[in-house]
PDB file of N, CA and C in Angstrom:
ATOM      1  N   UNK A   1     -78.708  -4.829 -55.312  1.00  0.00           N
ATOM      2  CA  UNK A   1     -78.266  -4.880 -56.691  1.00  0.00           C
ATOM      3  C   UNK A   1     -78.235  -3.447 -57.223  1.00  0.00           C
ATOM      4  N   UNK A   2     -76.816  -2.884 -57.644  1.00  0.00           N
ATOM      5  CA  UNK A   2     -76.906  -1.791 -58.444  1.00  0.00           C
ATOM      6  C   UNK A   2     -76.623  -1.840 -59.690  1.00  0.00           C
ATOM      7  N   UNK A   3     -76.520  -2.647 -60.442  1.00  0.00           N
ATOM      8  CA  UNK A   3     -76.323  -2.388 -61.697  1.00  0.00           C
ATOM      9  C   UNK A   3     -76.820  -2.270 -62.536  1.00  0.00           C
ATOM     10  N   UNK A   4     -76.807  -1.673 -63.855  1.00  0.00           N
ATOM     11  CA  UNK A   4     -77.529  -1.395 -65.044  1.00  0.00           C
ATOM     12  C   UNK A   4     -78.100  -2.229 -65.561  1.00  0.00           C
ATOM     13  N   UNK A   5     -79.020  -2.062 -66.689  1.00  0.00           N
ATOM     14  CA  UNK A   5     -79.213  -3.187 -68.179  1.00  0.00           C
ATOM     15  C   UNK A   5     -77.769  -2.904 -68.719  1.00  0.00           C
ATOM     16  N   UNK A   6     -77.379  -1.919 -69.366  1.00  0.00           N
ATOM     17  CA  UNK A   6     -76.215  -1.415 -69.767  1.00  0.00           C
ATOM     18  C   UNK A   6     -75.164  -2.496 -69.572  1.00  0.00           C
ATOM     19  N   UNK A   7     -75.181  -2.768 -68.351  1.00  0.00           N
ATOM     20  CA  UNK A   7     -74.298  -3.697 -67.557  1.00  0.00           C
ATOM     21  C   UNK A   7     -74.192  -4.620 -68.092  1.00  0.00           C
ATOM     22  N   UNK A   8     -75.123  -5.347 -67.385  1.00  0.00           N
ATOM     23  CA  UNK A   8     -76.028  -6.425 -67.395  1.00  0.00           C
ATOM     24  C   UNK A   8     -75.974  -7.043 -69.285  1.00  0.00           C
ATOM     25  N   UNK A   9     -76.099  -6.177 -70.174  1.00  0.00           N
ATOM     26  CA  UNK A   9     -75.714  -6.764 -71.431  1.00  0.00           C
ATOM     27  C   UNK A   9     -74.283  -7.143 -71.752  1.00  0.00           C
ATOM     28  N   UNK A  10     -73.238  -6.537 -70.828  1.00  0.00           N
ATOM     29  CA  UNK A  10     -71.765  -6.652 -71.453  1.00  0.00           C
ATOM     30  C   UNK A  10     -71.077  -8.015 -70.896  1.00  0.00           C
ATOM     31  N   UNK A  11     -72.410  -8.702 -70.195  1.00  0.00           N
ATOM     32  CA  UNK A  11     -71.886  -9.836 -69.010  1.00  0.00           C
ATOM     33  C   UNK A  11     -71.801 -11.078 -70.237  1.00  0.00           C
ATOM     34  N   UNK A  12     -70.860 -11.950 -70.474  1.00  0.00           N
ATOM     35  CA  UNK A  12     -70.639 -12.762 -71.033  1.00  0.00           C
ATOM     36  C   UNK A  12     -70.887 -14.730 -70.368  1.00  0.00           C
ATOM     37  N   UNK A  13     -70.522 -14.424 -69.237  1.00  0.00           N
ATOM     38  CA  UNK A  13     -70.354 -16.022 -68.782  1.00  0.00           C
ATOM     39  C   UNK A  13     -71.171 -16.440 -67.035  1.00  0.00           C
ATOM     40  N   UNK A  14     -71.520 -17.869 -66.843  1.00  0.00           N
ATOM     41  CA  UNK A  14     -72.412 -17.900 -65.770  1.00  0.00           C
ATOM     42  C   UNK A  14     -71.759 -16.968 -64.260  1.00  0.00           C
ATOM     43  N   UNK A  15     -70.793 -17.079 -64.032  1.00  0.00           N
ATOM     44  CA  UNK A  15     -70.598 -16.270 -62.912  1.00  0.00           C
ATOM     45  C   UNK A  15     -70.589 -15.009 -62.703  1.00  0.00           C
ATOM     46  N   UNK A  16     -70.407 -14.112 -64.117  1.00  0.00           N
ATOM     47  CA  UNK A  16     -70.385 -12.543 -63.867  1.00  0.00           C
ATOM     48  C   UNK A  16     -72.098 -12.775 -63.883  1.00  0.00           C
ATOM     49  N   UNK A  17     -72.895 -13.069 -64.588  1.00  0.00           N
ATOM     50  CA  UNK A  17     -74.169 -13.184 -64.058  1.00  0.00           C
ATOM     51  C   UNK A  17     -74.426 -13.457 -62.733  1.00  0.00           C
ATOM     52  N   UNK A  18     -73.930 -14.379 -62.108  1.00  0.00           N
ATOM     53  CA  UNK A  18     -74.166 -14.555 -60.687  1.00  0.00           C
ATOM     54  C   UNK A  18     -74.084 -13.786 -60.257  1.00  0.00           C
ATOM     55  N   UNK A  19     -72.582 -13.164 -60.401  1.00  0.00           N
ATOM     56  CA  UNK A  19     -71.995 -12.456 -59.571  1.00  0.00           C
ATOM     57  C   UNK A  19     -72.326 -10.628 -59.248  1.00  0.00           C
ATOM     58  N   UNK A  20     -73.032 -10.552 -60.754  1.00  0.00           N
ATOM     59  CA  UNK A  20     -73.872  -9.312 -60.945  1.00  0.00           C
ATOM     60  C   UNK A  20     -75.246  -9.085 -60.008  1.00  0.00           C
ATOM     61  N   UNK A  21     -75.842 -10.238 -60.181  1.00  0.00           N
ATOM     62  CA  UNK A  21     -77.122 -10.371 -59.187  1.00  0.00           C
ATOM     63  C   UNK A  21     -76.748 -10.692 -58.069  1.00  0.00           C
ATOM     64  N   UNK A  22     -75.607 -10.721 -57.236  1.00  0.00           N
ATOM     65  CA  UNK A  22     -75.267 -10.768 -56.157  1.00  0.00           C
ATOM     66  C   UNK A  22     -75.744 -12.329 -55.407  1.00  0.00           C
ATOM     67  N   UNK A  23     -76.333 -13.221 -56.428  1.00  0.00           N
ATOM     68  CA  UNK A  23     -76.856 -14.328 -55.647  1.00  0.00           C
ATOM     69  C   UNK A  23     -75.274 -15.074 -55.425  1.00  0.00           C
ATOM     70  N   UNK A  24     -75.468 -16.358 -54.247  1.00  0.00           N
ATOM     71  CA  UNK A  24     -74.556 -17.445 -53.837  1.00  0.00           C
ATOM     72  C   UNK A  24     -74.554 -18.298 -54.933  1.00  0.00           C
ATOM     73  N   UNK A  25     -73.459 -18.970 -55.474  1.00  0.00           N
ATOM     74  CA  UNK A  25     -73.800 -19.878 -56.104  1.00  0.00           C
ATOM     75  C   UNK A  25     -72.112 -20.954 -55.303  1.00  0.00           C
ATOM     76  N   UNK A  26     -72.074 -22.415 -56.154  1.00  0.00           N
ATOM     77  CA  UNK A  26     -70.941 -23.285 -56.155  1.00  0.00           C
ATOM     78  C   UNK A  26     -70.608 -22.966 -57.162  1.00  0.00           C
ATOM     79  N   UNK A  27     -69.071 -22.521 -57.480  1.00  0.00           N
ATOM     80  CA  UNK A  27     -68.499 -22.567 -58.176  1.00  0.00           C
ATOM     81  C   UNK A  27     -68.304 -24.292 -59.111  1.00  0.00           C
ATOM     82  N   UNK A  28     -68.209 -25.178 -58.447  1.00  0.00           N
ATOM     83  CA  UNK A  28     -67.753 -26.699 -59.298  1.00  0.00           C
ATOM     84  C   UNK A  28     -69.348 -26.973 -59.645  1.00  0.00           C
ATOM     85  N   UNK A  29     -70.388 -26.172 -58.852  1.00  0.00           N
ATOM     86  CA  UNK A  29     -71.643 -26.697 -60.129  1.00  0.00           C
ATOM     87  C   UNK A  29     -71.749 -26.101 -61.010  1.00  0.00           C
ATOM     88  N   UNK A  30     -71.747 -25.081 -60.994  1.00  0.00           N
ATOM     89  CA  UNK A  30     -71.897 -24.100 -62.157  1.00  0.00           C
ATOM     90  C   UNK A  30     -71.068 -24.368 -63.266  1.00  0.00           C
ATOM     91  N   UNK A  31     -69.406 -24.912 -62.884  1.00  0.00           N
ATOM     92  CA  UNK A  31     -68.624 -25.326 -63.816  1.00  0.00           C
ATOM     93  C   UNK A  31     -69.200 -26.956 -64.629  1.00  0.00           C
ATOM     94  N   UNK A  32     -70.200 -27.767 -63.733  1.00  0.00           N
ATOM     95  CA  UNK A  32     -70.905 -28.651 -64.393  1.00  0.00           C
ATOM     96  C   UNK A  32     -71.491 -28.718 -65.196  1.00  0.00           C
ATOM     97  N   UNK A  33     -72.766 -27.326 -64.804  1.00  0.00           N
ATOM     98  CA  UNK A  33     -74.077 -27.126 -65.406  1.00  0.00           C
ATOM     99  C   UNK A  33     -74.192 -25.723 -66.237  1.00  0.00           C
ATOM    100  N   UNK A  34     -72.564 -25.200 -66.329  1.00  0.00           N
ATOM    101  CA  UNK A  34     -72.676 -23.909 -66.782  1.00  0.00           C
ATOM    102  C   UNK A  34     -74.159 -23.697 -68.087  1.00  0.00           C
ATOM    103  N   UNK A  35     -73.571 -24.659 -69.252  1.00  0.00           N
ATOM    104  CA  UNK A  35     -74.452 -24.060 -70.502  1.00  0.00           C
ATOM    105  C   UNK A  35     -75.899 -24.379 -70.267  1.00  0.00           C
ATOM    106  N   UNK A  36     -75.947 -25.731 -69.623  1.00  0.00           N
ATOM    107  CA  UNK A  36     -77.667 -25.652 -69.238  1.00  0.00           C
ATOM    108  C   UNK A  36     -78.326 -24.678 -68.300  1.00  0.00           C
ATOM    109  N   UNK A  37     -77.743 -24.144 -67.173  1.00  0.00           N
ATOM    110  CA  UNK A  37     -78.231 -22.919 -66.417  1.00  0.00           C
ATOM    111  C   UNK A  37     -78.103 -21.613 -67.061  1.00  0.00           C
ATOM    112  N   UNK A  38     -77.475 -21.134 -68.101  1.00  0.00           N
ATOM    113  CA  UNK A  38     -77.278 -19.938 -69.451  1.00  0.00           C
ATOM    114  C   UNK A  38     -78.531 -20.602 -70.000  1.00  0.00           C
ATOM    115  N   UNK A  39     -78.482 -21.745 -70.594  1.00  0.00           N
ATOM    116  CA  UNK A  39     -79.754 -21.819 -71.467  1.00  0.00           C
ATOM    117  C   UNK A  39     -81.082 -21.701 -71.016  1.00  0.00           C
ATOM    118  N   UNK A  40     -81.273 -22.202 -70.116  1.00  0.00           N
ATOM    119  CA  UNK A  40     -82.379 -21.997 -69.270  1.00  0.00           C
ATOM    120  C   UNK A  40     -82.544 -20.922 -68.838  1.00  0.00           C
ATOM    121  N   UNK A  41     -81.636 -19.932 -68.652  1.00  0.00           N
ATOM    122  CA  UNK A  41     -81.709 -18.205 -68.059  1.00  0.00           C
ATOM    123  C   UNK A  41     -82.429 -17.681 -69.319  1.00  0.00           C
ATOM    124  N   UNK A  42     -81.972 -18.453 -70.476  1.00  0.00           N
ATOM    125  CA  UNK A  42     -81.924 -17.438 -71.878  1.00  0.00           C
ATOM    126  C   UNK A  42     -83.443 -17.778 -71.981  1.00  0.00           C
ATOM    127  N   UNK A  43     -83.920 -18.662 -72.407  1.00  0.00           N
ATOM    128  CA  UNK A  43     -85.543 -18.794 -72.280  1.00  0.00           C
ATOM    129  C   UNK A  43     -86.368 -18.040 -70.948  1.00  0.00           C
ATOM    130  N   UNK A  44     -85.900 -18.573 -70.003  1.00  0.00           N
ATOM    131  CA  UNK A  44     -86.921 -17.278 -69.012  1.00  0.00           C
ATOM    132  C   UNK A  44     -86.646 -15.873 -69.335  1.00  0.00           C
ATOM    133  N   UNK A  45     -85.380 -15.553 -69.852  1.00  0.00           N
ATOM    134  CA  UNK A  45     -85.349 -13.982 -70.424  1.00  0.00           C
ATOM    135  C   UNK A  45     -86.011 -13.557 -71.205  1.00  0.00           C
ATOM    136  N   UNK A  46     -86.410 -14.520 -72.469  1.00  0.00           N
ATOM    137  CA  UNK A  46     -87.071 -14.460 -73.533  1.00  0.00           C
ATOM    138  C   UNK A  46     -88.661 -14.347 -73.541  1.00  0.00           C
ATOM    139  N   UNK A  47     -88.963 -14.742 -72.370  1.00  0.00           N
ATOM    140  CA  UNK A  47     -90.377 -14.979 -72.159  1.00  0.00           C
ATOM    141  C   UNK A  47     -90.723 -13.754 -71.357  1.00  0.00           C
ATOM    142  N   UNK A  48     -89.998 -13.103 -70.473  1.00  0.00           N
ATOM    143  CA  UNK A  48     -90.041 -12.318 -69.470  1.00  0.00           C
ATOM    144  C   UNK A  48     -90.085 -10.518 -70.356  1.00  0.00           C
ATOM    145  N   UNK A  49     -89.011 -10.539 -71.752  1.00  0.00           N
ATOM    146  CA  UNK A  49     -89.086  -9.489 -72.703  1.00  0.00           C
ATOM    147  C   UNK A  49     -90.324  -9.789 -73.412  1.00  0.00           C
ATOM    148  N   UNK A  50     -91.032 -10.786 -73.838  1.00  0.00           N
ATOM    149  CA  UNK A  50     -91.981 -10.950 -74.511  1.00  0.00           C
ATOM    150  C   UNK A  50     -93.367 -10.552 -73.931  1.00  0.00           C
ATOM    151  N   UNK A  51     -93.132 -10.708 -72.945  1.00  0.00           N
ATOM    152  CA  UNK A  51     -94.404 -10.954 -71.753  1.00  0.00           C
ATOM    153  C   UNK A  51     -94.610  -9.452 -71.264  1.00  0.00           C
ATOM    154  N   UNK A  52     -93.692  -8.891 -70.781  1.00  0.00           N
ATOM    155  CA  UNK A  52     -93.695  -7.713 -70.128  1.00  0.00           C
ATOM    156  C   UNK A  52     -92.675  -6.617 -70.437  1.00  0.00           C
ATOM    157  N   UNK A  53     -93.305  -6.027 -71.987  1.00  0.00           N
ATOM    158  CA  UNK A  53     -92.406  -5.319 -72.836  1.00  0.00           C
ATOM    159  C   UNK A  53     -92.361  -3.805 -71.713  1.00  0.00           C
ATOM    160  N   UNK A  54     -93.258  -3.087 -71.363  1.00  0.00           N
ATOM    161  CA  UNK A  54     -93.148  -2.130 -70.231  1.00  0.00           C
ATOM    162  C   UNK A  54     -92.667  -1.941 -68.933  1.00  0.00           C
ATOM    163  N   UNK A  55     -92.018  -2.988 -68.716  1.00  0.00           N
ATOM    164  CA  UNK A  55     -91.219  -2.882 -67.196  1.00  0.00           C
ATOM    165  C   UNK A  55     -90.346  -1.793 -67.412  1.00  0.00           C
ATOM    166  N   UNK A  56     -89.922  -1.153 -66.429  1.00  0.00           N
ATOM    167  CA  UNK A  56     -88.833  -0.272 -65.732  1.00  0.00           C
ATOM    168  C   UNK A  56     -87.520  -1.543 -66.199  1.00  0.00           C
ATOM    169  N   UNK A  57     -86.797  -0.525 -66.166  1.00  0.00           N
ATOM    170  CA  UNK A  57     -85.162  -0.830 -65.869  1.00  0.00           C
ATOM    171  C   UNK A  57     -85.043  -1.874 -64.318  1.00  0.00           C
ATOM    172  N   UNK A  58     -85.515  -0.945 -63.330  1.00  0.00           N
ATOM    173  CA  UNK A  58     -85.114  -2.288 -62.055  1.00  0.00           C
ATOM    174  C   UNK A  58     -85.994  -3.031 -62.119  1.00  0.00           C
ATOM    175  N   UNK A  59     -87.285  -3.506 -62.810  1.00  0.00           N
ATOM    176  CA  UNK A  59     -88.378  -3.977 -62.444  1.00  0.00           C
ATOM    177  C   UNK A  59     -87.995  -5.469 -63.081  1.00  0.00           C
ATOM    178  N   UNK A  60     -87.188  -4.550 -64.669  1.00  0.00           N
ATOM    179  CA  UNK A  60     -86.712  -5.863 -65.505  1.00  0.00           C
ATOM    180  C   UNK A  60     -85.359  -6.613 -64.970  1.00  0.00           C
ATOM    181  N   UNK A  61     -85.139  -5.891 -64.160  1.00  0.00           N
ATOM    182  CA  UNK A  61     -83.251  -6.510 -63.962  1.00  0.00           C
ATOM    183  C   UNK A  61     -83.773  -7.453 -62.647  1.00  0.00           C
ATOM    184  N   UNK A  62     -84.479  -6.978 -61.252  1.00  0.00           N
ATOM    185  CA  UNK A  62     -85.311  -7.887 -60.873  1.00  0.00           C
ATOM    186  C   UNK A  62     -85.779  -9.273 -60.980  1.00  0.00           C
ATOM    187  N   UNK A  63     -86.574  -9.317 -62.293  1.00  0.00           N
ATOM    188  CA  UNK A  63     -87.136 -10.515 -62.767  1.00  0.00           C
ATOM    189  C   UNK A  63     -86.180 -11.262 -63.389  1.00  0.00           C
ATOM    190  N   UNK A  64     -85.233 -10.502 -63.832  1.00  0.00           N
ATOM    191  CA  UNK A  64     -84.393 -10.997 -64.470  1.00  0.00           C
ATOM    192  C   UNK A  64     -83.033 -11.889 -63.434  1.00  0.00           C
ATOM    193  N   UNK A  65     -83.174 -10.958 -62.522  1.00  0.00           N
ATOM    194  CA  UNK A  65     -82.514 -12.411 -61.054  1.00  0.00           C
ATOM    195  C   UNK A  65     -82.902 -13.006 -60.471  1.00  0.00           C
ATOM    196  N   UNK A  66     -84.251 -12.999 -60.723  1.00  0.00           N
ATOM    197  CA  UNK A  66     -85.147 -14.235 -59.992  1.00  0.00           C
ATOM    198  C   UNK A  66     -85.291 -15.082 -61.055  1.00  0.00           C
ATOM    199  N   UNK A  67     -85.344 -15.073 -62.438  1.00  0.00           N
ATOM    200  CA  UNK A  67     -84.980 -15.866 -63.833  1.00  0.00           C
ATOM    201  C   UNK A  67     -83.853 -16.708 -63.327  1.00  0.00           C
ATOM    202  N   UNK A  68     -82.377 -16.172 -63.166  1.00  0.00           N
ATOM    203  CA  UNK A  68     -81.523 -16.948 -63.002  1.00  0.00           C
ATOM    204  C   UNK A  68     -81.061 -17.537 -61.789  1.00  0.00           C
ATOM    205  N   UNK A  69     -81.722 -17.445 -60.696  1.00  0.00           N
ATOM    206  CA  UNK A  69     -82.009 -17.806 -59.361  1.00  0.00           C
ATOM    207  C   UNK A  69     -82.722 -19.031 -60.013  1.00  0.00           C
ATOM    208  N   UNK A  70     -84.113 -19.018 -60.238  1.00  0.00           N
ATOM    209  CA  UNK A  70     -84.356 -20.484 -60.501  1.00  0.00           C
ATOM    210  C   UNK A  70     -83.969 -21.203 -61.731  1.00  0.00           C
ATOM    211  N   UNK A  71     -83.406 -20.572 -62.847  1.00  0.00           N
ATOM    212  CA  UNK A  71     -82.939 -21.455 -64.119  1.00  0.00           C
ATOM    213  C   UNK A  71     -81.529 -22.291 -63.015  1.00  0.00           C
ATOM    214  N   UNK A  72     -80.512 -21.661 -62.122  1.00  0.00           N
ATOM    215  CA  UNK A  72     -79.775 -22.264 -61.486  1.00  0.00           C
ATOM    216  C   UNK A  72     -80.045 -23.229 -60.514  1.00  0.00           C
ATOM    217  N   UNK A  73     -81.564 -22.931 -59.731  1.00  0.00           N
ATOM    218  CA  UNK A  73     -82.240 -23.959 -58.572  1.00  0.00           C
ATOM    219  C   UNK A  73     -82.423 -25.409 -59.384  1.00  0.00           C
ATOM    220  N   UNK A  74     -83.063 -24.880 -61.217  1.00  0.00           N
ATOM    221  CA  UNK A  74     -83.720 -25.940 -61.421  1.00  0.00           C
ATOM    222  C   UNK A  74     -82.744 -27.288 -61.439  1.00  0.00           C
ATOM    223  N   UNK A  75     -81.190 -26.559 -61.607  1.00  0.00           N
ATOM    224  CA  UNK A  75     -80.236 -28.383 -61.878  1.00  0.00           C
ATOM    225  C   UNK A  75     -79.761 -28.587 -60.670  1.00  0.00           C
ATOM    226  N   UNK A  76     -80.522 -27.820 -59.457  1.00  0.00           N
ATOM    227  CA  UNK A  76     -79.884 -28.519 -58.254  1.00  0.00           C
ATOM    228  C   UNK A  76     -81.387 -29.838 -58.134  1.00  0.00           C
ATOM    229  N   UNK A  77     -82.154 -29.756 -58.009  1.00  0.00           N
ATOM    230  CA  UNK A  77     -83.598 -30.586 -58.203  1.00  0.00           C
ATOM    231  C   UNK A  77     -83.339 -31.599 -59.408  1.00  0.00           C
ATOM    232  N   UNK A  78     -82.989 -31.099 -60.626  1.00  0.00           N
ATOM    233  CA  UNK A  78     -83.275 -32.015 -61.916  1.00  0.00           C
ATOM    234  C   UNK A  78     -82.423 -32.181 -62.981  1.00  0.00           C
ATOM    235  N   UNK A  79     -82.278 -32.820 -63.702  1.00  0.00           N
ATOM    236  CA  UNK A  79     -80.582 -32.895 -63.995  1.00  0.00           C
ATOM    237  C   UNK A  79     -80.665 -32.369 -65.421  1.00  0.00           C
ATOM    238  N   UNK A  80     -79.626 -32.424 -66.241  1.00  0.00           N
ATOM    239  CA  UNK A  80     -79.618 -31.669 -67.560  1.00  0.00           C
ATOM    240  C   UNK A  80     -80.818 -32.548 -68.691  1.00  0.00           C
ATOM    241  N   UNK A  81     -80.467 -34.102 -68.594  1.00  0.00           N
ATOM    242  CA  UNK A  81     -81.127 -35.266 -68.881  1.00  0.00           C
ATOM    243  C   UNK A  81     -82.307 -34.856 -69.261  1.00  0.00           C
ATOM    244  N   UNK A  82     -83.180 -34.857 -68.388  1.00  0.00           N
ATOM    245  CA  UNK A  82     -84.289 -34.326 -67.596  1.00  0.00           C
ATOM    246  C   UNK A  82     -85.176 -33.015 -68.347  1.00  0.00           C
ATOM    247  N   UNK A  83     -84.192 -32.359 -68.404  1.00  0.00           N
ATOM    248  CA  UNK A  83     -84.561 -30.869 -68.683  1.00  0.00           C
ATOM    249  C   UNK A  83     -84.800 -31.221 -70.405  1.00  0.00           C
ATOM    250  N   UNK A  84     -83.943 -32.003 -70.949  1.00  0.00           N
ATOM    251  CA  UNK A  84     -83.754 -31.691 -72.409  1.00  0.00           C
ATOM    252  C   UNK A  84     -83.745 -30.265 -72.843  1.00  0.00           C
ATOM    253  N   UNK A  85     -83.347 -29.324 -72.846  1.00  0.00           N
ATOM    254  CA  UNK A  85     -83.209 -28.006 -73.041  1.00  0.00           C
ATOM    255  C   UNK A  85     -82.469 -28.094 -74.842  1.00  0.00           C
ATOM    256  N   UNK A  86     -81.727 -28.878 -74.655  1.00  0.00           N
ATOM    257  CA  UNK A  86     -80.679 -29.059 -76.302  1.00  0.00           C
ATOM    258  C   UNK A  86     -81.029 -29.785 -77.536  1.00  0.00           C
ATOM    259  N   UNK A  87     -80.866 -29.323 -78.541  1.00  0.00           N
ATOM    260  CA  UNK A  87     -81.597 -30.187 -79.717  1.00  0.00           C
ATOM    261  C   UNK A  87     -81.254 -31.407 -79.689  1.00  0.00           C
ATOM    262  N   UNK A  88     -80.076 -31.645 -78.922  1.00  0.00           N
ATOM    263  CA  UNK A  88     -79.604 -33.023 -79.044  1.00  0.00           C
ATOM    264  C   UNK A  88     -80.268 -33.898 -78.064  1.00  0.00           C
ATOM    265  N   UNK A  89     -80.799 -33.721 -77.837  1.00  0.00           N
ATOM    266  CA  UNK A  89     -81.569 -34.435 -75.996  1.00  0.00           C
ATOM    267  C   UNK A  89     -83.084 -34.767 -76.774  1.00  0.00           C
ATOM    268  N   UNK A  90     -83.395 -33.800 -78.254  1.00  0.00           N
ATOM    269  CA  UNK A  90     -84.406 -34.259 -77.811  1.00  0.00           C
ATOM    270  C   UNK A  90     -85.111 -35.125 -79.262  1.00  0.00           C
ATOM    271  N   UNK A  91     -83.765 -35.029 -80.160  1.00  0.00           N
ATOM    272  CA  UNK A  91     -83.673 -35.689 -81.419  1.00  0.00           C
ATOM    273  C   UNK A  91     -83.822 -37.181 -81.378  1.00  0.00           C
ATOM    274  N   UNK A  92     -84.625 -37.754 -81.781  1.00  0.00           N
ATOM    275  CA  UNK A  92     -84.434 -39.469 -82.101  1.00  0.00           C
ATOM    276  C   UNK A  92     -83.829 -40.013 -83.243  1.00  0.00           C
ATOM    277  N   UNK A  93     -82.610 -41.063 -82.512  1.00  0.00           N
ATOM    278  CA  UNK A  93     -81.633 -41.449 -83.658  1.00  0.00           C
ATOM    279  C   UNK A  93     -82.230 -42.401 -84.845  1.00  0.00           C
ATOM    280  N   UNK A  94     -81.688 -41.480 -85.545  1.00  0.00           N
ATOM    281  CA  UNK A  94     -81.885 -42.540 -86.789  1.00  0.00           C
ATOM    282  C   UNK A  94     -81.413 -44.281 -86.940  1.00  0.00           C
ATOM    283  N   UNK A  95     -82.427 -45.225 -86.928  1.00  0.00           N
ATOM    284  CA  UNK A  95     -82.154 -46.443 -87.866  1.00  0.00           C
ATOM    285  C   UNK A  95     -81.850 -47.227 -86.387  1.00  0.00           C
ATOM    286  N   UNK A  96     -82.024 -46.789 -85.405  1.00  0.00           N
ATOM    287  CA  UNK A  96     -81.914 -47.783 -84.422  1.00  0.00           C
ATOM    288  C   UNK A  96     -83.764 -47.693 -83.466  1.00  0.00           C
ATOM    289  N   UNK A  97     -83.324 -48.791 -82.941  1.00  0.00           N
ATOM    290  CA  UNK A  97     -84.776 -49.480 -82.311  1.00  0.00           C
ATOM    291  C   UNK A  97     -84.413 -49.521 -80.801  1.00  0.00           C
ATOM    292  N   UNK A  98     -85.130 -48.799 -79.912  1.00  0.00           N
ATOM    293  CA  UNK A  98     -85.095 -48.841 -78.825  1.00  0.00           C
ATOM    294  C   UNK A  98     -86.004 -49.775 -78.110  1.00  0.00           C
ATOM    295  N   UNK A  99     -85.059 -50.496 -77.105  1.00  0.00           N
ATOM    296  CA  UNK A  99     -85.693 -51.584 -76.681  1.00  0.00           C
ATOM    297  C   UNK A  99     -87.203 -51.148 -76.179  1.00  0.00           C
ATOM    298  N   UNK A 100     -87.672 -50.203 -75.551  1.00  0.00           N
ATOM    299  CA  UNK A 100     -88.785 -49.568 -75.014  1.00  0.00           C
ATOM    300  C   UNK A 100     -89.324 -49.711 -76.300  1.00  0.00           C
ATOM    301  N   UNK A 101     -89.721 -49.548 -77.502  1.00  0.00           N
ATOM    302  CA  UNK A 101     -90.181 -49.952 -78.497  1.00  0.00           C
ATOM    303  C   UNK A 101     -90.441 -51.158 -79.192  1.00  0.00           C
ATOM    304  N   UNK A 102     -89.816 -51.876 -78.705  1.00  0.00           N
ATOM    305  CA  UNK A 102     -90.313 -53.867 -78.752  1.00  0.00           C
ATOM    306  C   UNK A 102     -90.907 -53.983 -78.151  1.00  0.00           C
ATOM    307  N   UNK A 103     -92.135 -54.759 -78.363  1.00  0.00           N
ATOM    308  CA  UNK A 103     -93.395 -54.787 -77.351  1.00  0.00           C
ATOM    309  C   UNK A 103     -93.097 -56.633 -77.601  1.00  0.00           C
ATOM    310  N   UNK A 104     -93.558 -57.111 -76.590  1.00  0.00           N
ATOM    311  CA  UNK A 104     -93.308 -58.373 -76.300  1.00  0.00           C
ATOM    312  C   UNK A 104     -94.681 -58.876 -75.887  1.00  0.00           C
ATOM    313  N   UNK A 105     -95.660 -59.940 -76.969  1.00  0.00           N
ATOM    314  CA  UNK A 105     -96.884 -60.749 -77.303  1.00  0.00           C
ATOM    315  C   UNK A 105     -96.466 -62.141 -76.476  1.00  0.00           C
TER     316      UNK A 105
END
């Protein structure tokens, strides 16, 4: 891997990320799971700047492809469902009764 942070910030979409960190990926999963594997990159990024404000430049770009190495592993294992990553996954609808909530005497 040679590229910058510099870089590395001007990257917009899941494959120039891939394709920056030089990892393999499927193109038709990624086109599946694009925004949940971004979202999931974006939280391990977040934790990784929070956590370890003193890293080096390669130390952070590093962690930062092993971040999206497994934010991408995790939807080959577990599905978006699963993950709930989205506000919408994890909101309960209003005014309806889920059968799992009838308890039966």
């Amino acid at each position: 891997m040679t590229g910058t942070l510099a870089e590395f910030q001007q990257l917009v979409n899941a494959e120039e990320y891939l394709e920056f960190f030089e990892l393999p990926y499927d193109p038709q999963f990624v086109n599946v799971n694009r925004l949940h594997i971004l979202q999931k990159f974006s939280s391990f990024i977040k934790t990784i700047n929070l956590e370890d404000t003193d890293l080096s430049e390669p130390e952070k770009l590093k962690r930062y492809r092993a971040a999206l190495e497994q934010a991408y592993n995790t939807f080959t294992t577990s599905s978006p469902l699963s993950e709930k990553l989205f506000k919408v996954f994890n909101d309960k609808p209003q005014n309806v009764v889920l059968l799992s909530e009838i308890g039966s005497d």
